[in-house]
PDB file of N, CA and C in Angstrom:
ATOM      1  N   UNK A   1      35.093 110.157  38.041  1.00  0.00           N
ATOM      2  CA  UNK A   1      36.229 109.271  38.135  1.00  0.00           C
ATOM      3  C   UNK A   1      37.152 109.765  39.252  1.00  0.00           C
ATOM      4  N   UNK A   2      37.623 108.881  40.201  1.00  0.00           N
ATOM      5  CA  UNK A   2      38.482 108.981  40.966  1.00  0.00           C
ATOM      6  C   UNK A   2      39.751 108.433  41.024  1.00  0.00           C
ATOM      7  N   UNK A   3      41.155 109.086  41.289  1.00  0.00           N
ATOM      8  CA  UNK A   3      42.470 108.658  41.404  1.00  0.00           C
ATOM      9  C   UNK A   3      42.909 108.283  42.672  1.00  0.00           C
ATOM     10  N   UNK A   4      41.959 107.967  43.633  1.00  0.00           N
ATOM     11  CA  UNK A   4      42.145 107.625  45.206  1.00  0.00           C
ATOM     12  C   UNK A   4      43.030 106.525  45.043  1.00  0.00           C
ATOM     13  N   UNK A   5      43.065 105.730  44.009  1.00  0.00           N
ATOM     14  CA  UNK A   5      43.761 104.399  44.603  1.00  0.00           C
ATOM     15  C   UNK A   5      45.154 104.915  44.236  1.00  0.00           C
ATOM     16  N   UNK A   6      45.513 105.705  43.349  1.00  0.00           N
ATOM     17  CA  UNK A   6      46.869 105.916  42.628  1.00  0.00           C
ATOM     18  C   UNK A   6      47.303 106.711  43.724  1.00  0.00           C
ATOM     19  N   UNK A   7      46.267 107.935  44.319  1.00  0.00           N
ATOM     20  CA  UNK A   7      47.112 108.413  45.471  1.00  0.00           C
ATOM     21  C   UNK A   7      47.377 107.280  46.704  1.00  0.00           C
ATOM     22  N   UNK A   8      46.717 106.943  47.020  1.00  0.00           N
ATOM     23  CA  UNK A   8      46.569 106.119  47.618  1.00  0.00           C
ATOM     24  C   UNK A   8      48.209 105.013  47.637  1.00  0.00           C
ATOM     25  N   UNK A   9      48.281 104.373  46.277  1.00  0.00           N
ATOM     26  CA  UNK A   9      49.828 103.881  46.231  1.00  0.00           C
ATOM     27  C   UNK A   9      50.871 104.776  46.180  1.00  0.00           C
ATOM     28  N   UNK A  10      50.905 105.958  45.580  1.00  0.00           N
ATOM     29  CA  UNK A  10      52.034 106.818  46.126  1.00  0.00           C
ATOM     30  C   UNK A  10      52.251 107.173  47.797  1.00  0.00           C
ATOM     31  N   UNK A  11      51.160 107.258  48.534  1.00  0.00           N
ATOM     32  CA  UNK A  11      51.696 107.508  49.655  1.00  0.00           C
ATOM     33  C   UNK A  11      52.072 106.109  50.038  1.00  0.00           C
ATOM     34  N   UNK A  12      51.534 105.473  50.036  1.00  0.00           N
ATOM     35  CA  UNK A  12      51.967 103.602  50.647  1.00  0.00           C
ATOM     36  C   UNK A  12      53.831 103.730  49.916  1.00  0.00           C
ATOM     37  N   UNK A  13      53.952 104.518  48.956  1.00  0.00           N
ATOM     38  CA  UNK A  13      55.312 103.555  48.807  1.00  0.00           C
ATOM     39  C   UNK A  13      56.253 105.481  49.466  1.00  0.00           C
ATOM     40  N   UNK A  14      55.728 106.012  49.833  1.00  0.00           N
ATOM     41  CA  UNK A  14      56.313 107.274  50.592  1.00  0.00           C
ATOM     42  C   UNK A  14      56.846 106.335  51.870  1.00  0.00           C
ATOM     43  N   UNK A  15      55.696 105.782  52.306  1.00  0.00           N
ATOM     44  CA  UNK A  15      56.161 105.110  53.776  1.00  0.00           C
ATOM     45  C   UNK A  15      56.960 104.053  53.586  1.00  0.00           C
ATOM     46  N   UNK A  16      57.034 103.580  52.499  1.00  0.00           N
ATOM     47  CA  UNK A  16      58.145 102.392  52.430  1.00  0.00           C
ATOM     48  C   UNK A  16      59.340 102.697  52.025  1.00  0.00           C
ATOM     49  N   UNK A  17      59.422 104.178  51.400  1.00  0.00           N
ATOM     50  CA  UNK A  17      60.771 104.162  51.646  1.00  0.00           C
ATOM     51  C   UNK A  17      61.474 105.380  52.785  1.00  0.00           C
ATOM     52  N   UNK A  18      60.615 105.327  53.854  1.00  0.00           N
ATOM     53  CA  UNK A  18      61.310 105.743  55.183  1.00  0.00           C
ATOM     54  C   UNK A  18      62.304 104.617  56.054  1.00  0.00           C
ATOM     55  N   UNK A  19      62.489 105.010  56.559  1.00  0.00           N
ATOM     56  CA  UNK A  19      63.107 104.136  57.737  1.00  0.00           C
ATOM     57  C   UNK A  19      62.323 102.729  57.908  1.00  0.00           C
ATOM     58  N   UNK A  20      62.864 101.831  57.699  1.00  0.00           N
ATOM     59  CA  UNK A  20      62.038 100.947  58.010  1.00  0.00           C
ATOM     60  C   UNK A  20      62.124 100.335  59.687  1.00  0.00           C
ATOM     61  N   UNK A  21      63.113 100.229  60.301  1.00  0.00           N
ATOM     62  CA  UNK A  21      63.003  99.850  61.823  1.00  0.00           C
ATOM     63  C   UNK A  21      61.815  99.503  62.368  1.00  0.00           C
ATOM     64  N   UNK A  22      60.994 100.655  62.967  1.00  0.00           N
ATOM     65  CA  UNK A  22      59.809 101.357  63.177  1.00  0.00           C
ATOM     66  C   UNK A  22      58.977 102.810  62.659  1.00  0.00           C
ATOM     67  N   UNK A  23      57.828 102.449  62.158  1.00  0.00           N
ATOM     68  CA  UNK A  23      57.013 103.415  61.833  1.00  0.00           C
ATOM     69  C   UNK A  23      57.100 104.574  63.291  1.00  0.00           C
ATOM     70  N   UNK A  24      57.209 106.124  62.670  1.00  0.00           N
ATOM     71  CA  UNK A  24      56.616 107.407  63.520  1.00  0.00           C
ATOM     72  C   UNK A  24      56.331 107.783  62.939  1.00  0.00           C
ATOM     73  N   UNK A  25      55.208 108.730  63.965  1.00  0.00           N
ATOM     74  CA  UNK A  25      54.531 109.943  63.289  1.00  0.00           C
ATOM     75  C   UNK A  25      55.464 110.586  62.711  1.00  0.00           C
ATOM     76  N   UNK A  26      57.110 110.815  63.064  1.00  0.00           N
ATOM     77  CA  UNK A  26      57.483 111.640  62.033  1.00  0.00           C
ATOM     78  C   UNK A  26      57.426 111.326  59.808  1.00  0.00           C
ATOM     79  N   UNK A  27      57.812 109.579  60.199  1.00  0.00           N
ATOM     80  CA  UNK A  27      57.807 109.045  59.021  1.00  0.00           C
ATOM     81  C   UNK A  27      56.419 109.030  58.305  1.00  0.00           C
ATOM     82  N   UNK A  28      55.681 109.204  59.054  1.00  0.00           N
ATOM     83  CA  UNK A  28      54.026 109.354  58.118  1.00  0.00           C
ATOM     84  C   UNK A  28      53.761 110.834  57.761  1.00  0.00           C
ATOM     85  N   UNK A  29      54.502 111.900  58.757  1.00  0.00           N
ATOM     86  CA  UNK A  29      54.601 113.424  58.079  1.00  0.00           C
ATOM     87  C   UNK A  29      55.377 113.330  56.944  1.00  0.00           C
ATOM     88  N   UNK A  30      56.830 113.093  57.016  1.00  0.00           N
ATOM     89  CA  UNK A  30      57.318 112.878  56.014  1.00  0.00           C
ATOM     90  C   UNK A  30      57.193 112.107  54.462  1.00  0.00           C
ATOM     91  N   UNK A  31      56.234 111.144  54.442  1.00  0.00           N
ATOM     92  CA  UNK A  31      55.256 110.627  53.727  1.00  0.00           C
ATOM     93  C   UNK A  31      54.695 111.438  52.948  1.00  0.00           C
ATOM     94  N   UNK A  32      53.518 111.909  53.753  1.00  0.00           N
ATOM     95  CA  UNK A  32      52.663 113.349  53.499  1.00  0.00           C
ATOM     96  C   UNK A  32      53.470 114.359  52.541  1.00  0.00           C
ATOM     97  N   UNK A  33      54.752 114.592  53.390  1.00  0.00           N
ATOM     98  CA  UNK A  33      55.633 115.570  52.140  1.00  0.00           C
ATOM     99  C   UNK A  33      56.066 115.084  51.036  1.00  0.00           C
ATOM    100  N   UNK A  34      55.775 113.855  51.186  1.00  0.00           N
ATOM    101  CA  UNK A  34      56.440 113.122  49.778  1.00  0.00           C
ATOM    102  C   UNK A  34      55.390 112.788  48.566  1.00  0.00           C
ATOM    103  N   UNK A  35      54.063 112.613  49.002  1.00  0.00           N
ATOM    104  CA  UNK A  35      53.049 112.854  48.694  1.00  0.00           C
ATOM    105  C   UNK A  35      52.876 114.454  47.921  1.00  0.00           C
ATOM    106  N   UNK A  36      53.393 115.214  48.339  1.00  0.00           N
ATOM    107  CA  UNK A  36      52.779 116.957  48.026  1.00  0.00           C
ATOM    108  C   UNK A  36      53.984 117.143  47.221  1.00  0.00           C
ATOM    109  N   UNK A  37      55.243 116.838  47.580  1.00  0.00           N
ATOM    110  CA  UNK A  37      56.193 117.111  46.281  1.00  0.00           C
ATOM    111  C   UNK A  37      55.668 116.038  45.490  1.00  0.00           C
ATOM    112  N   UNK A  38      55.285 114.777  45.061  1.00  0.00           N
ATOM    113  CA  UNK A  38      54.837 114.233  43.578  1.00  0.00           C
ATOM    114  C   UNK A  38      53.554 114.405  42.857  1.00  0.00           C
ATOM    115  N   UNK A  39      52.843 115.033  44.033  1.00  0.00           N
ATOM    116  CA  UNK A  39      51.345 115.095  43.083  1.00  0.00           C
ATOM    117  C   UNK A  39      50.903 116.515  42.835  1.00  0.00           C
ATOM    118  N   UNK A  40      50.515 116.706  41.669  1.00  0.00           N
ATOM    119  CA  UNK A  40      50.245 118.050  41.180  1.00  0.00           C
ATOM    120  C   UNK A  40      48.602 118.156  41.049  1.00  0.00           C
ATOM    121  N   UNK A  41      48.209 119.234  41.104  1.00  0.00           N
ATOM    122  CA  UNK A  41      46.563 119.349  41.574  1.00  0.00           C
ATOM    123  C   UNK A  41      45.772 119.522  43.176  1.00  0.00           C
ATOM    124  N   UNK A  42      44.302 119.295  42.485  1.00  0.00           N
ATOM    125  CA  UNK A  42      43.551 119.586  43.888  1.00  0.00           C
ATOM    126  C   UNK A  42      43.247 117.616  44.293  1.00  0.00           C
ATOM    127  N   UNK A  43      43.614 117.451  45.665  1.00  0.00           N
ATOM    128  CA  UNK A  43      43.349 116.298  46.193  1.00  0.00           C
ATOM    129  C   UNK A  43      43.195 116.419  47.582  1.00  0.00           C
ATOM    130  N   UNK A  44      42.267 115.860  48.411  1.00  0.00           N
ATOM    131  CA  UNK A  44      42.506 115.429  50.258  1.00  0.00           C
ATOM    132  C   UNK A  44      42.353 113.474  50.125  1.00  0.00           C
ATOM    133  N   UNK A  45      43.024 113.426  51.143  1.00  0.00           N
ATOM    134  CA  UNK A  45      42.833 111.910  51.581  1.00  0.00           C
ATOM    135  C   UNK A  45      42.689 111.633  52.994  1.00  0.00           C
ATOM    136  N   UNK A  46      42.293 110.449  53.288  1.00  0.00           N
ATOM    137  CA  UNK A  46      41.867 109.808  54.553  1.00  0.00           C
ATOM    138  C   UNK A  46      42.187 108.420  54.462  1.00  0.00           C
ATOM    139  N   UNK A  47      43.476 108.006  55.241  1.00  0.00           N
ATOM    140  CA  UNK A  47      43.998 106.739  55.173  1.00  0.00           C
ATOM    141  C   UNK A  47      43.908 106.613  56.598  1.00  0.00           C
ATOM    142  N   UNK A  48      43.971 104.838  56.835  1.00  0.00           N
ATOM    143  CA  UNK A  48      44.346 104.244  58.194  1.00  0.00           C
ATOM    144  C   UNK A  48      45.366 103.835  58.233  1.00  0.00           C
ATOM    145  N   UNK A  49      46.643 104.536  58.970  1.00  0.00           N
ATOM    146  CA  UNK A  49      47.759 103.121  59.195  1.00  0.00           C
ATOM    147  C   UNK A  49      47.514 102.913  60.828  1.00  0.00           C
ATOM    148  N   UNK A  50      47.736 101.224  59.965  1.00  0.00           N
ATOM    149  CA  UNK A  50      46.890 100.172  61.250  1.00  0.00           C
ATOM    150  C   UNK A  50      48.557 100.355  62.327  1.00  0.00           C
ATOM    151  N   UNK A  51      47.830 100.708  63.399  1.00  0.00           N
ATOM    152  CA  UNK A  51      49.034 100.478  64.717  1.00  0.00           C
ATOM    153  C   UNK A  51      48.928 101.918  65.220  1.00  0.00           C
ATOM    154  N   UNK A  52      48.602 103.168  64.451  1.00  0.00           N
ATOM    155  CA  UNK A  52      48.840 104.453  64.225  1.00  0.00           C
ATOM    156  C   UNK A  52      47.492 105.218  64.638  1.00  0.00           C
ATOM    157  N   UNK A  53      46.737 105.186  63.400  1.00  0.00           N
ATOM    158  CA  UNK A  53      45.278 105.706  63.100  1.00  0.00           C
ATOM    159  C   UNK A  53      45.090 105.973  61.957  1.00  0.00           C
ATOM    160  N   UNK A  54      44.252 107.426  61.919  1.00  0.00           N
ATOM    161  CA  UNK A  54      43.555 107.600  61.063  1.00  0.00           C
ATOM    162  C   UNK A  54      44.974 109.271  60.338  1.00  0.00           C
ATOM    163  N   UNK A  55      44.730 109.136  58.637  1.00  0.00           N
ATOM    164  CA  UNK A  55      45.762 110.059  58.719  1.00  0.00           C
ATOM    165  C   UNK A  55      45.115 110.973  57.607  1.00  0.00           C
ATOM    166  N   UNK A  56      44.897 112.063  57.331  1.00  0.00           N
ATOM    167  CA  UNK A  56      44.075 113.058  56.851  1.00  0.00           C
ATOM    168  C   UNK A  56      45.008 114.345  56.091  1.00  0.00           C
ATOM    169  N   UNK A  57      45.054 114.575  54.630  1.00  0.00           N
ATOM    170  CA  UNK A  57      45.973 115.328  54.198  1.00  0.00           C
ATOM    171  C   UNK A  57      45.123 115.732  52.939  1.00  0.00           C
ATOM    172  N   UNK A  58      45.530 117.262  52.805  1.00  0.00           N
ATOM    173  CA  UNK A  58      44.806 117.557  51.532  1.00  0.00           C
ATOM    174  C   UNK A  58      46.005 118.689  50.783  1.00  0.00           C
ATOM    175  N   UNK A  59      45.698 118.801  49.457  1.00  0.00           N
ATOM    176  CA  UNK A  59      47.022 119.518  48.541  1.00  0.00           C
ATOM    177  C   UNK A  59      47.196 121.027  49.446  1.00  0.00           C
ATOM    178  N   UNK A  60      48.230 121.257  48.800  1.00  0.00           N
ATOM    179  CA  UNK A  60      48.690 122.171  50.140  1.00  0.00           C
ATOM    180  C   UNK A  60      48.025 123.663  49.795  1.00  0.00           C
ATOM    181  N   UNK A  61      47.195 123.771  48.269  1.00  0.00           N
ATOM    182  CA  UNK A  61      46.670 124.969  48.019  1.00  0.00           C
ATOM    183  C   UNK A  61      45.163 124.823  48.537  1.00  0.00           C
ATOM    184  N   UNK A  62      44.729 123.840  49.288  1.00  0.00           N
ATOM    185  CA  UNK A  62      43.583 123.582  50.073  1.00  0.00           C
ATOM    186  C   UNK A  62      42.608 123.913  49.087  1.00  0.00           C
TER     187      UNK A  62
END
């Protein structure tokens, strides 16, 4: 069993509540950190944000 989609919506709503103006790479790092302070455990992911690329993050105890 996999929780990809649940991570998956926590980071989607990390980026929605940045800045909305325009997306940066800083706001998709910051994401990422928002991601690692709510999720507890072992996880990596591989998302696309379209305009951006490809974005690659795994728990911070690797």
């Amino acid at each position: 069993e996999s929780d990809s989609e649940v991570l998956l919506n926590i980071f989607a709503h990390e980026l929605q509540i940045q800045e909305r103006h325009a997306l940066s790479p800083d706001h998709i790092f910051k994401a990422v950190a928002g991601v690692h302070s709510r999720v507890r455990g072992g996880y990596a992911a591989v998302a696309l944000v379209l305009g951006y690329g490809v974005v690659a993050f795994r728990d911070p105890h690797g």
